[in-house]
Protein backbone atom coordinates (compact mmCIF):
# COMPACT_ATOMS: atom_id res chain seq x y z
CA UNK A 1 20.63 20.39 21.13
CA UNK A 2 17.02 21.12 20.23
CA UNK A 3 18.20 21.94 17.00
CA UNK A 4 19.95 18.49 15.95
CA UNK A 5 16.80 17.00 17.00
CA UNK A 6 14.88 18.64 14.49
CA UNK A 7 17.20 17.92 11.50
CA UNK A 8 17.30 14.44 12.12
CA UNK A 9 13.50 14.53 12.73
CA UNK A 10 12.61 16.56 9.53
CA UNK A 11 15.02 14.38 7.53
CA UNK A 12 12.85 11.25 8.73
CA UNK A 13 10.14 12.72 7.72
CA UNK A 14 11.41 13.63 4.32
CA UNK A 15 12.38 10.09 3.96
CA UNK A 16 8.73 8.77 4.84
CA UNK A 17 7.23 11.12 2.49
CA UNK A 18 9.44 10.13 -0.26
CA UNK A 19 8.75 6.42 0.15
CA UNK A 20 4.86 7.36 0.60
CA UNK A 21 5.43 8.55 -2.77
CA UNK A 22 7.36 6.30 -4.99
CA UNK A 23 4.99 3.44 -3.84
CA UNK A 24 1.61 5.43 -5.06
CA UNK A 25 4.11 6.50 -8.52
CA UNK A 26 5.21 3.29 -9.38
CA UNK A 27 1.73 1.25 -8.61
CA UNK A 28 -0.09 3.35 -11.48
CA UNK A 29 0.15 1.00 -14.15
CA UNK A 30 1.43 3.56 -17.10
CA UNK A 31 4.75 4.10 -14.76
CA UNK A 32 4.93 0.59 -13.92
CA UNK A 33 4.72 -0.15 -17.42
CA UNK A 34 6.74 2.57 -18.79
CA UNK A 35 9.51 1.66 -16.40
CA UNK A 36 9.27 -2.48 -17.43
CA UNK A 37 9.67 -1.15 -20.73
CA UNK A 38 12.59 0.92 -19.88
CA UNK A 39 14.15 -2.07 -18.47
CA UNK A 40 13.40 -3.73 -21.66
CA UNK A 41 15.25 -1.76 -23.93
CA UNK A 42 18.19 -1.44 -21.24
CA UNK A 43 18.65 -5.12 -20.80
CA UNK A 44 18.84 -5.34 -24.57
CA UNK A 45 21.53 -3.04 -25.05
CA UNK A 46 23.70 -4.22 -22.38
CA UNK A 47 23.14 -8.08 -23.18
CA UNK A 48 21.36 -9.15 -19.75
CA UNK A 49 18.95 -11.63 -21.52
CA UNK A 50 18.21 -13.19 -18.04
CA UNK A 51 16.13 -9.57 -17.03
CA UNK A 52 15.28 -10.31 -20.94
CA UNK A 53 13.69 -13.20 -20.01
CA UNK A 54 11.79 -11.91 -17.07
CA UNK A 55 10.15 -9.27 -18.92
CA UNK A 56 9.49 -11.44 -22.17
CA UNK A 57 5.91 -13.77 -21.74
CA UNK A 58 6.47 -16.89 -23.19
CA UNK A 59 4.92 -16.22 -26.51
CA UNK A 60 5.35 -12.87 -28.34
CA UNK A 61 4.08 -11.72 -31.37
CA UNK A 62 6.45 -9.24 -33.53
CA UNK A 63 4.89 -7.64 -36.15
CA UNK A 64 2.14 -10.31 -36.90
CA UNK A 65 4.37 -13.11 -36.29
CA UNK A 66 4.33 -15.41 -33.29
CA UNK A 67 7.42 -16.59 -31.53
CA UNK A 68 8.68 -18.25 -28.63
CA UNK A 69 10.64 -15.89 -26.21
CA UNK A 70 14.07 -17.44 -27.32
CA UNK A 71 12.86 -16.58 -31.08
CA UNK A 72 11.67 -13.15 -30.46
CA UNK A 73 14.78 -11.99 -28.15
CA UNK A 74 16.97 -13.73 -30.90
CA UNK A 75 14.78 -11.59 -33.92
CA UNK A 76 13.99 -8.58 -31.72
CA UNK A 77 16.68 -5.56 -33.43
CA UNK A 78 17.08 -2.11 -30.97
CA UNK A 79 16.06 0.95 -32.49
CA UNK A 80 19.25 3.03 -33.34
CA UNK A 81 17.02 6.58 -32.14
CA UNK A 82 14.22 5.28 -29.77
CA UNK A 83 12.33 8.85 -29.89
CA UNK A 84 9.45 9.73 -27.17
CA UNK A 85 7.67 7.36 -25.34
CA UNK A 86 4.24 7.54 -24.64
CA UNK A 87 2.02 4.60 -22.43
CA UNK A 88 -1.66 4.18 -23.07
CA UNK A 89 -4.33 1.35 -22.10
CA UNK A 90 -4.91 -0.93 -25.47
CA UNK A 91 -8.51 -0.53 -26.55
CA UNK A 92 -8.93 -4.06 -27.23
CA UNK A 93 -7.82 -6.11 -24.46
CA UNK A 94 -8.93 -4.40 -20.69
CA UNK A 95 -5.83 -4.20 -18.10
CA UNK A 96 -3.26 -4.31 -21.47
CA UNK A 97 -0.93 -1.17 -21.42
CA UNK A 98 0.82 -0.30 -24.50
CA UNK A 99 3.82 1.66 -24.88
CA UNK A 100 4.51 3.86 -28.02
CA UNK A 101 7.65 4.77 -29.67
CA UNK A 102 8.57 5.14 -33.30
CA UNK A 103 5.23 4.19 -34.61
CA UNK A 104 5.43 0.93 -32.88
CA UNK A 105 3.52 -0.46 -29.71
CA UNK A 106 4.79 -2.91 -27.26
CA UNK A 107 1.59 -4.35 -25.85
CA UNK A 108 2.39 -5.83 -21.74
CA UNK A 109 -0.37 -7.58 -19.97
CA UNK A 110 0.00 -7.90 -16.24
CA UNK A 111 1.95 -10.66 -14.75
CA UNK A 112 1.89 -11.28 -10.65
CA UNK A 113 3.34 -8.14 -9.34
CA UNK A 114 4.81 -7.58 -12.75
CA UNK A 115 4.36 -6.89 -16.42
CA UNK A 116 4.64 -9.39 -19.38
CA UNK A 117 5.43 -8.16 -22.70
CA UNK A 118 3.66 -10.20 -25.63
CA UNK A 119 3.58 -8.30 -28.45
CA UNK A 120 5.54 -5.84 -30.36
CA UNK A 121 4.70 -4.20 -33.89
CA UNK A 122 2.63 -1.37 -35.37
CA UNK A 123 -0.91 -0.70 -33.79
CA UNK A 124 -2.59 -1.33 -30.69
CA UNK A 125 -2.50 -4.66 -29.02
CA UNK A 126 -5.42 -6.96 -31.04
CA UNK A 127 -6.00 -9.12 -27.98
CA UNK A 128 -9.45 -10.12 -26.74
């Protein structure tokens, strides 16, 4: 009896300590952004342009060139072989996170709870 109330007990607090931890994981701004990003690319391939949309900011700049969102998911082409990722803060423009893959960056600037992307092309985000 004693027994059953320990499983059941441990499993709770399993569960607790697993939600303690995706919260603090997925606040810190290079997951967060990583994950957006993620999303992204997913969306793209499987043709959900409405999460598109969501993640897009209104204006984007790919590769020097300013767009509307329409424009840019329109242009935008998926990488056959995406490669490694790798998210760092843009030196140029505070609270920016960049992610890196295939000698490109995709700049996102913080949105609400979310993150915006608004620019997409070689080099760190140019923002002020």
């Amino acid at each position: 009896m004693k027994s059953g109330r320990l499983w059941v007990l441990g499993l709770l607090l399993l569960g607790s300590a697993a939600g303690v931890f995706a919260v603090f994981h997925w606040s810190r701004p290079e997951n967060a952004v990583r994950w957006t990003f993620t999303q992204f690319h997913t969306s793209m391939l499987r043709k959900r342009l409405d999460t598109v949309r969501q993640i897009v900011g209104d204006r984007v700049t790919l590769d020097g060139l300013p767009m509307a969102r329409e424009e840019f998911i329109a242009a935008y082409v998926v990488p056959a072989n995406p490669g490694e990722l790798a998210v760092a803060p843009c030196p140029a423009a505070p609270g920016h996170w960049a992610v890196l893959m295939t000698g490109r960056a995709w700049c996102f600037s913080p949105e609400g709870r979310g993150w915006k992307l608004h620019r997409a092309g070689p080099g760190p985000c140019d923002e002020k």
